[in-house]
Protein backbone atom coordinates (compact mmCIF):
# COMPACT_ATOMS: atom_id res chain seq x y z
CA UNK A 1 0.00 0.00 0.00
CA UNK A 2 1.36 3.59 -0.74
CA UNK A 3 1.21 6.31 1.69
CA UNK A 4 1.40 9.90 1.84
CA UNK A 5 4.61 10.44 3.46
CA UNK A 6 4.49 12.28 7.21
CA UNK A 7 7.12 13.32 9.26
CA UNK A 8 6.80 10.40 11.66
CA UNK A 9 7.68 8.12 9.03
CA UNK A 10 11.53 9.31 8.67
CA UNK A 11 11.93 8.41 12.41
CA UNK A 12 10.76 5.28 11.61
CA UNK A 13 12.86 4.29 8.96
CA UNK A 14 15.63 6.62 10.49
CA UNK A 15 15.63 3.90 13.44
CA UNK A 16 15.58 0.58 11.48
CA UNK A 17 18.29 -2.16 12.46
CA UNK A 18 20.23 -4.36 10.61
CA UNK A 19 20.72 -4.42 6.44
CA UNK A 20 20.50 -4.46 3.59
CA UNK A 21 18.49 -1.67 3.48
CA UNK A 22 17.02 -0.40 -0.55
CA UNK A 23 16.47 2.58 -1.31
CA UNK A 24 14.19 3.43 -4.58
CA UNK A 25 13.52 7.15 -5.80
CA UNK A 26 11.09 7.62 -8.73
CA UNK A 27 10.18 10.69 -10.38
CA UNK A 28 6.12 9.94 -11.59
CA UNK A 29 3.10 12.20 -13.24
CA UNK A 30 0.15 13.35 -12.26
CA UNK A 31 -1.67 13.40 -15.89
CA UNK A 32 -1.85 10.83 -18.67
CA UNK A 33 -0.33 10.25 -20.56
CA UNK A 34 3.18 11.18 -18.72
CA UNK A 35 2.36 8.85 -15.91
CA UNK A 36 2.19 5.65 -17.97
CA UNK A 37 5.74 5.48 -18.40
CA UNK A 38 6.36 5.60 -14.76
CA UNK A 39 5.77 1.89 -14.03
CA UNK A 40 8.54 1.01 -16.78
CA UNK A 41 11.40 3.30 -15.37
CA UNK A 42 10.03 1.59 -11.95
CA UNK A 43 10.55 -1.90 -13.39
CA UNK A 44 14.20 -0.53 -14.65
CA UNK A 45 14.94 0.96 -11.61
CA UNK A 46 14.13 -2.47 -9.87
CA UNK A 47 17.10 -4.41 -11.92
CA UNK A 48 19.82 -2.16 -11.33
CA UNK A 49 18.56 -3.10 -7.82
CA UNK A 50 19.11 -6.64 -8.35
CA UNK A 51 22.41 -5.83 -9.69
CA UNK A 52 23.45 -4.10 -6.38
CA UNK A 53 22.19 -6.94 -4.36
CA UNK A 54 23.34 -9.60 -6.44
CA UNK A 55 27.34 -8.65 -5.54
CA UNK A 56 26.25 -9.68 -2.40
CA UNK A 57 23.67 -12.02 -2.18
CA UNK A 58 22.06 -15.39 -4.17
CA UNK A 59 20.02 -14.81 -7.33
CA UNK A 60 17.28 -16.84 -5.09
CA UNK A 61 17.85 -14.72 -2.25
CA UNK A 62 17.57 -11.04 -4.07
CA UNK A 63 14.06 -12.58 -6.21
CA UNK A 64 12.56 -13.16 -2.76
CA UNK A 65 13.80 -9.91 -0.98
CA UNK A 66 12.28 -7.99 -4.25
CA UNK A 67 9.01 -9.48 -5.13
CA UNK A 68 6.93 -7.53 -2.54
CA UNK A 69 8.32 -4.49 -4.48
CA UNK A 70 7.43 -6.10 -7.93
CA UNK A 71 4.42 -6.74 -7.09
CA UNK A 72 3.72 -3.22 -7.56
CA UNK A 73 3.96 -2.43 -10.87
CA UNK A 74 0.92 -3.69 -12.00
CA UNK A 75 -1.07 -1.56 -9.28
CA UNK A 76 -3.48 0.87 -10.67
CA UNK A 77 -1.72 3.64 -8.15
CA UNK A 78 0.38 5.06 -10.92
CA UNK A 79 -2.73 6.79 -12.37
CA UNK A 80 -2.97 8.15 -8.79
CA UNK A 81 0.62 9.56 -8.67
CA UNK A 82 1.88 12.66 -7.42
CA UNK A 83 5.63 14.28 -8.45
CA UNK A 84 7.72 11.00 -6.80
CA UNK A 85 7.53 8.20 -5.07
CA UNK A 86 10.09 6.58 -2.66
CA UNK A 87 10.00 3.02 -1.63
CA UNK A 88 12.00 1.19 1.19
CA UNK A 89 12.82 -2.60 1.52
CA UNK A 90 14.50 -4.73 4.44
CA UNK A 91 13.93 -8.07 5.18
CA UNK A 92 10.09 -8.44 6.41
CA UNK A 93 9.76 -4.73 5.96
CA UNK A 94 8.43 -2.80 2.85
CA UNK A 95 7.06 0.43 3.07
CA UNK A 96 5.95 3.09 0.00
CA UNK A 97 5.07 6.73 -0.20
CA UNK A 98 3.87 9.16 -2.33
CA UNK A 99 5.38 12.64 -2.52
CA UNK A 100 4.17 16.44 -3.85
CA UNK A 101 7.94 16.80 -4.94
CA UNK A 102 10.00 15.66 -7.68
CA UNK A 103 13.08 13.32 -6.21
CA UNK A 104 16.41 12.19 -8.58
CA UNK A 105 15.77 8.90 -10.07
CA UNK A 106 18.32 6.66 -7.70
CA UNK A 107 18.54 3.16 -6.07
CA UNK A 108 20.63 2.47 -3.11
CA UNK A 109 21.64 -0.68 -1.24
CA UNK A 110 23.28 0.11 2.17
CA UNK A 111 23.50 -0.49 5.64
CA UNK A 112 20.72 2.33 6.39
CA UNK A 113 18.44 3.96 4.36
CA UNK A 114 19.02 6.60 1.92
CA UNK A 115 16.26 9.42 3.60
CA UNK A 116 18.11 12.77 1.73
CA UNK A 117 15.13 13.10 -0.38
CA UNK A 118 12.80 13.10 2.52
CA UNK A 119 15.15 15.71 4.50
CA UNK A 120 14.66 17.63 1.78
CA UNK A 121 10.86 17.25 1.51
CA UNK A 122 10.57 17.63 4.93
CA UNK A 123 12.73 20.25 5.41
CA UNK A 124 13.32 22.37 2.20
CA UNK A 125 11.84 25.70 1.75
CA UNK A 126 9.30 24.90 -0.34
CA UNK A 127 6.66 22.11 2.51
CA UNK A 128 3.44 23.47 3.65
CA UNK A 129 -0.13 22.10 4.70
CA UNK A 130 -3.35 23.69 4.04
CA UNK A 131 -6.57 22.49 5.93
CA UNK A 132 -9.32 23.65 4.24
CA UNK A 133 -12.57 23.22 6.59
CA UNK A 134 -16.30 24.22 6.09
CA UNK A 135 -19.44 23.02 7.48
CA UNK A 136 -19.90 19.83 5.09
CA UNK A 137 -16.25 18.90 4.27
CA UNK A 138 -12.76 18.62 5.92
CA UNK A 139 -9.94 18.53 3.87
CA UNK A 140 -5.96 18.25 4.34
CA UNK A 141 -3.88 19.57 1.39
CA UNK A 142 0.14 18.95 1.48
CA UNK A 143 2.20 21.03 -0.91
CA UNK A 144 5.44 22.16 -1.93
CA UNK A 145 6.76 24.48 -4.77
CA UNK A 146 5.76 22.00 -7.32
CA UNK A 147 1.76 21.84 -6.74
CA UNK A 148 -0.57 20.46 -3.88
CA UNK A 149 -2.04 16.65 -3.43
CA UNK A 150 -4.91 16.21 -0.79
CA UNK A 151 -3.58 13.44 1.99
CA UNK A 152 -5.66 10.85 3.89
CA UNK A 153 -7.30 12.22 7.29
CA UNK A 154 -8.34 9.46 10.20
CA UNK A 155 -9.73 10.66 13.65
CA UNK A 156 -10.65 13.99 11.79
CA UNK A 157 -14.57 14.56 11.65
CA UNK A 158 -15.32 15.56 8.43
CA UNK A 159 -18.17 17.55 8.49
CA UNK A 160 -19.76 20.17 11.27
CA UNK A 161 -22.65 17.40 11.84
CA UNK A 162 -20.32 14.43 12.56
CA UNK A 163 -18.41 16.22 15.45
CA UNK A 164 -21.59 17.89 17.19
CA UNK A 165 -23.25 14.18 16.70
CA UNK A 166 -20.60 11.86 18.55
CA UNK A 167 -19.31 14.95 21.12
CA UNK A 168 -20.57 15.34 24.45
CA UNK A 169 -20.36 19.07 25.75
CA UNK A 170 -22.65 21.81 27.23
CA UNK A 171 -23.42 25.29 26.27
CA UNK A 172 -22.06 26.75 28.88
CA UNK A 173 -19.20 28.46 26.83
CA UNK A 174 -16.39 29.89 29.42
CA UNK A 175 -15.11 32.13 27.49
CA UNK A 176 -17.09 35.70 26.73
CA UNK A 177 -15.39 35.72 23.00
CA UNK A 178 -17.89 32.80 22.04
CA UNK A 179 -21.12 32.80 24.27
CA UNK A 180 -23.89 33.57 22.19
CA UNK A 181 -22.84 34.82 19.18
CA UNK A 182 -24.89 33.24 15.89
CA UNK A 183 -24.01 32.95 12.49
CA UNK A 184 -25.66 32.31 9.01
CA UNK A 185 -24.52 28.55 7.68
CA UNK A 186 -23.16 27.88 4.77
CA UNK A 187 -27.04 26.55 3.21
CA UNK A 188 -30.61 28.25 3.44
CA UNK A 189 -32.18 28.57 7.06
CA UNK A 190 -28.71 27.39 9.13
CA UNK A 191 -27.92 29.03 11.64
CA UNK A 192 -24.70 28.34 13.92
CA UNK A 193 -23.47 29.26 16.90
CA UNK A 194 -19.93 30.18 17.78
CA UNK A 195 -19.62 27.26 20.61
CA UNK A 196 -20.64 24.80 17.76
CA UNK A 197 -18.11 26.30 15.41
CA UNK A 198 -15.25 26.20 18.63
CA UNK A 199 -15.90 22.34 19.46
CA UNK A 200 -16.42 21.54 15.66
CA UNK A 201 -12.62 23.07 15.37
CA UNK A 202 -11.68 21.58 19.01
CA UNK A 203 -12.60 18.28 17.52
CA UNK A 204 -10.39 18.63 14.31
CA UNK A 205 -7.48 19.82 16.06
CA UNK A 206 -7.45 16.64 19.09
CA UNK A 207 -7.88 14.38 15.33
CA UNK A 208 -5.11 16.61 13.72
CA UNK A 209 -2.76 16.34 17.17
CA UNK A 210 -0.94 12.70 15.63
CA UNK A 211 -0.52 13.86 12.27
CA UNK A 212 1.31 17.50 13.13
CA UNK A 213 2.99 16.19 15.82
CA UNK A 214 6.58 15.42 14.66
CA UNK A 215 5.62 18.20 12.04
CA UNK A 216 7.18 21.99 12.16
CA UNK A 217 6.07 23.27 8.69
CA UNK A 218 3.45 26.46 7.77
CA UNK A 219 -0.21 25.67 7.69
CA UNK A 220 -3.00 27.59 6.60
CA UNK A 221 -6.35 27.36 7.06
CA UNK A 222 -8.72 28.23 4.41
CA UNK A 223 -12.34 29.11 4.88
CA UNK A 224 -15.00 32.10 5.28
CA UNK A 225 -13.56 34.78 6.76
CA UNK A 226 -15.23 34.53 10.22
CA UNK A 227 -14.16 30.63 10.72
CA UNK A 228 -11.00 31.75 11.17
CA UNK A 229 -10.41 33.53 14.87
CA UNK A 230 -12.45 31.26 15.97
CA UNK A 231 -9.97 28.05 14.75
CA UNK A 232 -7.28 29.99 16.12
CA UNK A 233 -8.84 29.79 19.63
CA UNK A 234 -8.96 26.23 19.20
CA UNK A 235 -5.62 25.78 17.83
CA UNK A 236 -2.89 24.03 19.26
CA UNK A 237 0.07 24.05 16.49
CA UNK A 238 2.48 26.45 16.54
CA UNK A 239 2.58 26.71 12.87
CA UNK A 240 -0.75 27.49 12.15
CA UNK A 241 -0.10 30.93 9.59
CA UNK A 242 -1.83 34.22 10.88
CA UNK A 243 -2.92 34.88 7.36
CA UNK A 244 -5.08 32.51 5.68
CA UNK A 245 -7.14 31.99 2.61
CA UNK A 246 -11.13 33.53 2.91
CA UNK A 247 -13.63 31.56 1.06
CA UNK A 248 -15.29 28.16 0.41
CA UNK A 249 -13.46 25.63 -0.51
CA UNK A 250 -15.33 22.69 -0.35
CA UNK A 251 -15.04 22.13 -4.19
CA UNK A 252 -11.72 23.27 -4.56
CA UNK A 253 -9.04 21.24 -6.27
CA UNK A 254 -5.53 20.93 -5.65
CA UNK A 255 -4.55 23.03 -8.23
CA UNK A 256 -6.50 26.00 -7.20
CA UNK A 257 -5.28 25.17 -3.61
CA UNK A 258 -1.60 26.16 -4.47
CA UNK A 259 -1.66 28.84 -6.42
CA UNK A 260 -3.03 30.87 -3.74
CA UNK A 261 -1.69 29.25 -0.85
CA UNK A 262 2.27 29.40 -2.36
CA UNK A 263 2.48 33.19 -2.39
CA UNK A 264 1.92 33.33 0.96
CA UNK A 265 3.56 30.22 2.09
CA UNK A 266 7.04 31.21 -0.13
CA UNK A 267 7.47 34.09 1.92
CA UNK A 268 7.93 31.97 5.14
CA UNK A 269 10.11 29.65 3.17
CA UNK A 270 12.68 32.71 2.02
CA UNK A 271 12.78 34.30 5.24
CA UNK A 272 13.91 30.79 7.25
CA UNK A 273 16.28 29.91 5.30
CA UNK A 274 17.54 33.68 5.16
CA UNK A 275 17.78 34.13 8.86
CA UNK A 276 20.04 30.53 9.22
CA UNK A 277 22.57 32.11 6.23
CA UNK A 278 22.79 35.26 8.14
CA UNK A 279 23.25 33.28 11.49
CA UNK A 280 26.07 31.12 10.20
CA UNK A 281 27.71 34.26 8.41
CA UNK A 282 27.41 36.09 12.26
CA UNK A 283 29.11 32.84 13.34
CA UNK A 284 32.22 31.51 11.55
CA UNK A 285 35.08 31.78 12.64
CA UNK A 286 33.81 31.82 16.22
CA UNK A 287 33.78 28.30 16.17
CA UNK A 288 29.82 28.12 16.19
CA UNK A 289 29.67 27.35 12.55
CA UNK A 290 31.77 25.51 10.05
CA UNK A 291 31.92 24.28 6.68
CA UNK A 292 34.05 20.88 6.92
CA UNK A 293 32.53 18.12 7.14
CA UNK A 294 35.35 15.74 9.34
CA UNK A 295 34.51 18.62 12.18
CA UNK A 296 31.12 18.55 11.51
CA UNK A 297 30.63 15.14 11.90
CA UNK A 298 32.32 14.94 15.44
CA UNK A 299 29.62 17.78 15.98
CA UNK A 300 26.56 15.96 15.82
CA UNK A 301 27.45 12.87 17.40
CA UNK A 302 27.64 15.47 20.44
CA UNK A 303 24.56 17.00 19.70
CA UNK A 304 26.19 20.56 18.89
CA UNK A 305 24.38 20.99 16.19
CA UNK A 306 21.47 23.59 15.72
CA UNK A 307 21.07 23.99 12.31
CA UNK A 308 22.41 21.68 9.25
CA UNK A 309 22.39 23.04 5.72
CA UNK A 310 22.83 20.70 3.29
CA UNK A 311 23.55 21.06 -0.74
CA UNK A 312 20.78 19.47 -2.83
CA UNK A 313 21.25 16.80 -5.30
CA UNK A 314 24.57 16.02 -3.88
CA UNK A 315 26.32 12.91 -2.36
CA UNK A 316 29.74 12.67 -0.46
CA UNK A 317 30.36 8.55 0.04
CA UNK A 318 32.25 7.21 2.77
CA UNK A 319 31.25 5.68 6.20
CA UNK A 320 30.25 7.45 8.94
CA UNK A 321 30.92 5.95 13.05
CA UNK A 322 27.94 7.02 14.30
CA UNK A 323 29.19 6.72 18.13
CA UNK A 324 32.60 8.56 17.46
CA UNK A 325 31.78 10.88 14.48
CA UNK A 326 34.77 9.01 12.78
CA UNK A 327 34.61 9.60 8.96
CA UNK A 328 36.27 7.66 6.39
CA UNK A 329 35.42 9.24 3.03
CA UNK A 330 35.04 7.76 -0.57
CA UNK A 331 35.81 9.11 -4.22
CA UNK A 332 32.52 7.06 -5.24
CA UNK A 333 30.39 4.37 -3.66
CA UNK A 334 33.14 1.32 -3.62
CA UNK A 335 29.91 -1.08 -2.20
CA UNK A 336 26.86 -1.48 -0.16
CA UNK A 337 28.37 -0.90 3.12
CA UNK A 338 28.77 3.15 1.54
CA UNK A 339 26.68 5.35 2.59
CA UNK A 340 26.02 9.08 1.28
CA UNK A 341 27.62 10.88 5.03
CA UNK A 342 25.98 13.91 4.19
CA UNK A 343 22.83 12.08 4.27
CA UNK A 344 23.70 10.44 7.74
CA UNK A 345 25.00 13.75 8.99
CA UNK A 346 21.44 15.15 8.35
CA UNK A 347 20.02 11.92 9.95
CA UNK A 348 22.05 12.20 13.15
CA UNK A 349 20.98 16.06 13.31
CA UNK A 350 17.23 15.47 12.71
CA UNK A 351 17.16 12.45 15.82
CA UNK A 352 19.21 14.94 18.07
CA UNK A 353 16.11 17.75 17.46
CA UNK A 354 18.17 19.78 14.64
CA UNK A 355 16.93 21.82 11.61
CA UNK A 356 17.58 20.45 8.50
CA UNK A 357 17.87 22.72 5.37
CA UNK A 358 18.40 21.10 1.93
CA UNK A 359 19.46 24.10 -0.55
CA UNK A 360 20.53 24.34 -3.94
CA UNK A 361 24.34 24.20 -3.73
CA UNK A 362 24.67 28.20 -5.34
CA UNK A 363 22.81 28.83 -2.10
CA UNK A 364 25.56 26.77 0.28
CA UNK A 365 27.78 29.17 2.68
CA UNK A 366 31.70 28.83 0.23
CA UNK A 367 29.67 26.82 -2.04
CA UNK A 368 30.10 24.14 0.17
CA UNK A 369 27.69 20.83 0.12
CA UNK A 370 27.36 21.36 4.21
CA UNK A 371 27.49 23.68 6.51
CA UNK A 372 26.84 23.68 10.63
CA UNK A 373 25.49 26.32 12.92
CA UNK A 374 26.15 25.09 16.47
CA UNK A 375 24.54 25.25 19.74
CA UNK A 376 27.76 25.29 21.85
C-alpha cells in the first residue's frame, strides 16, 4: 500500500536495524499520458537493484527480498501519482510513499536507508499544509513548490454534523469571546453558533494532534472569513499561519489550492532559510559554525548541532561511526556498506532535534555541500 509520506515516518525508517536496506527514488506524473511510463522506469529501476544486491547475495535470495516491491507495478496507483515516489525494503519490511515533490531517479543498497530526499521534503523551503474546513467537508492539502495533493485524514470529523453528533459538551461556553454569538450557515435557514463552530474546530485539532505532531512546517487554514479567529482559539500548532485563505473551498481542487496558498507560504520559506545564512555568516570563525565536514561530523554525534544546511542533489560517500563521528570518506560508492555521510549527517541532526535545510548548492555558505550552525 502507498502512503502519503508524514514526518513520523523518517523516524521510523531513520531507526531501522540491521541491512541491507534499498532505497528506490522515482520521479512519476500526475496526468496521462506522462504517468504511464512511470511503471517502466520503476521496473528498470528495480534491476539495477538486483544488480546491487546480487554482488552480495544469491540470485534466489535477491528474487525473494524484491518481489513484494514487484508486485507493484501492476497496481493501478500510478494513475494516482503525485511528483515521486520513494520506496523502502528490508527483510520483512516494505514500506511506500507518495510525494508532492519531484526526487532524482536513484537506487541504493546500504547499511541504512538513503532518507536525503525526505530531508529535503521535509525540510526544504518549499513544505506546507493547508486544511481547508467548512461546514460539510474537511480537507488536508500537502504542498510544496511544485503543486498540492490532498492526503488521507483518520480521527478527523469531516463535516460540522459528525463532530456535534458523537461529542458530548454543554453550552455553557467559558469564554465571553464565544457565548452567544450566531451565524448564518453555509445553506438556506442554518444558523450556527460560535460554541458549535469552537468544538467543531476543538474536535479537528485533538484528530489533527498525531498527524502534526513530529511536524514543524506552515499551515493555513482556508475558509470564510469569520471561521477563522475562531480556529485559532482552538488551535494548538504552533505553525498554524496568521494569514489565511477567505472563502469556500469545499469544491476546490488541488490546483486552485496552491496557487493561492504558495504566495503566501514562499514568503515563510525565504525568510527561514535567510535568517540561518545570516546566522552562520554572524558565526564563523567563532567556532559556532563551520563548513568541513570531518569537524562537523564529530559535531553531531555530540549533539552541537542547531542547524544543518545541506547542498541538494549532492552525495559525499564514505562511512560514517555514528558513536565517534569518525569519517572515512570515498571518491565514489566502492559497495553497499557506503553510505552518502551527508545524508547520515542530516540523519544524526534530525534524531538529536536539529533543523535540516536542503538548498541548492549556489545557495551553500563557500559553495560548500554542508554547513553547521552550532549550539555550543
Amino acid at each position: 500500500m502507498i502512503e502519503s509520506f508524514r514526518a513520523e515516518a523518517l523516524q521510523t525508517l531513520l531507526a531501522d536495524g540491521e541491512g541491507p536496506h534499498l532505497s528506490l527514488y522515482l520521479p512519476t506524473h500526475r496526468r496521462h499520458p506522462e504517468w504511464k511510463q512511470d511503471p517502466v522506469r520503476f521496473r528498470a529501476l528495480l534491476g539495477q537493484a538486483q544488480e546491487l544486491l546480487s554482488t552480495r547475495y544469491k540470485t534466489r535470495d535477491v528474487d525473494a527480498f524484491l518481489e513484494p516491491l514487484r508486485r507493484l507495478e501492476g497496481e493501478r496507483h500510478w494513475e494516482h501519482s503525485l511528483d515521486g515516489l520513494a520506496l523502502f525494503r528490508k527483510e520483512g519490511t516494505t514500506a511506500a510513499y507518495r510525494l508532492p515533490i519531484p526526487v532524482p531517479e536513484l537506487v541504493v543498497v546500504a547499511e541504512t536507508y538513503h532518507t536525503k530526499p525526505l530531508l529535503r521534503f521535509l525540510r526544504s523551503n518549499g513544505r506546507y499544509l493547508v486544511l481547508a474546513v467548512s461546514q460539510n467537508a474537511v480537507t488536508m492539502y500537502e504542498g510544496s513548490p511544485f503543486g498540492a495533493g490532498a492526503v488521507d485524514l483518520h480521527g478527523v470529523p469531516q463535516s460540522l454534523r459528525e463532530a456535534l453528533g458523537v461529542m458530548q459538551y454543554t453550552h455553557s461556553v467559558q469564554s465571553p469571546y464565544l457565548r452567544g454569538a450566531v451565524f448564518h450557515g453555509e445553506g438556506p435557514g442554518k444558523e450556527i453558533r460560535k460554541e458549535e463552530l469552537l468544538h467543531f474546530f476543538q474536535a479537528i485539532d485533538r484528530g489533527l494532534h498525531e498527524y502534526l505532531r513530529a511536524e514543524r512546517v506552515p499551515l493555513l487554514l482556508a475558509a470564510v472569513k469569520y471561521y477563522h479567529p475562531i480556529y485559532k482559539v482552538a488551535n494548538r500548532y504552533p505553525e498554524l499561519m496568521d494569514v489565511g485563505l477567505d472563502g469556500n473551498y469545499d469544491r476546490a481542487n488541488p490546483d486552485q489550492i496552491h496557487k493561492e496558498a504558495w504566495p503566501l507560504v514562499s514568503r515563510v520559506f525565504e525568510s527561514r532559510v535567510g535568517i540561518w545564512l545570516e546566522r552562520y555568516r554572524e558565526r564563523v570563525g567563532t567556532g559556532l559554525a563551520s563548513d568541513r565536514i570531518e569537524e562537523i561530523a564529530q559535531a553531531v554525534v555530540a549533539g552541537r548541532i542547531q542547524c544543518l544546511l545541506v547542498a541538494e542533489e549532492e552525495s559525499v560517500w564514505g562511512l560514517l561511526d555514528r558513536k565517534t563521528g569518525a569519517l572515512e570518506l570515498h571518491e565514489r560508492q566502492r559497495d553497499a556498506r557506503d553510505a552518502d555521510v551527508l545524508d547520515d549527517i542530516a540523519e544524526e541532526t534530525f534524531k538529536r532535534g536539529g533543523e535540516v535545510y536542503v538548498i541548492p548548492r549556489s545557495a551553500m555558505p563557500g559553495r560548500k555541500p554542508i554547513a553547521a550552525i552550532y549550539r555550543f
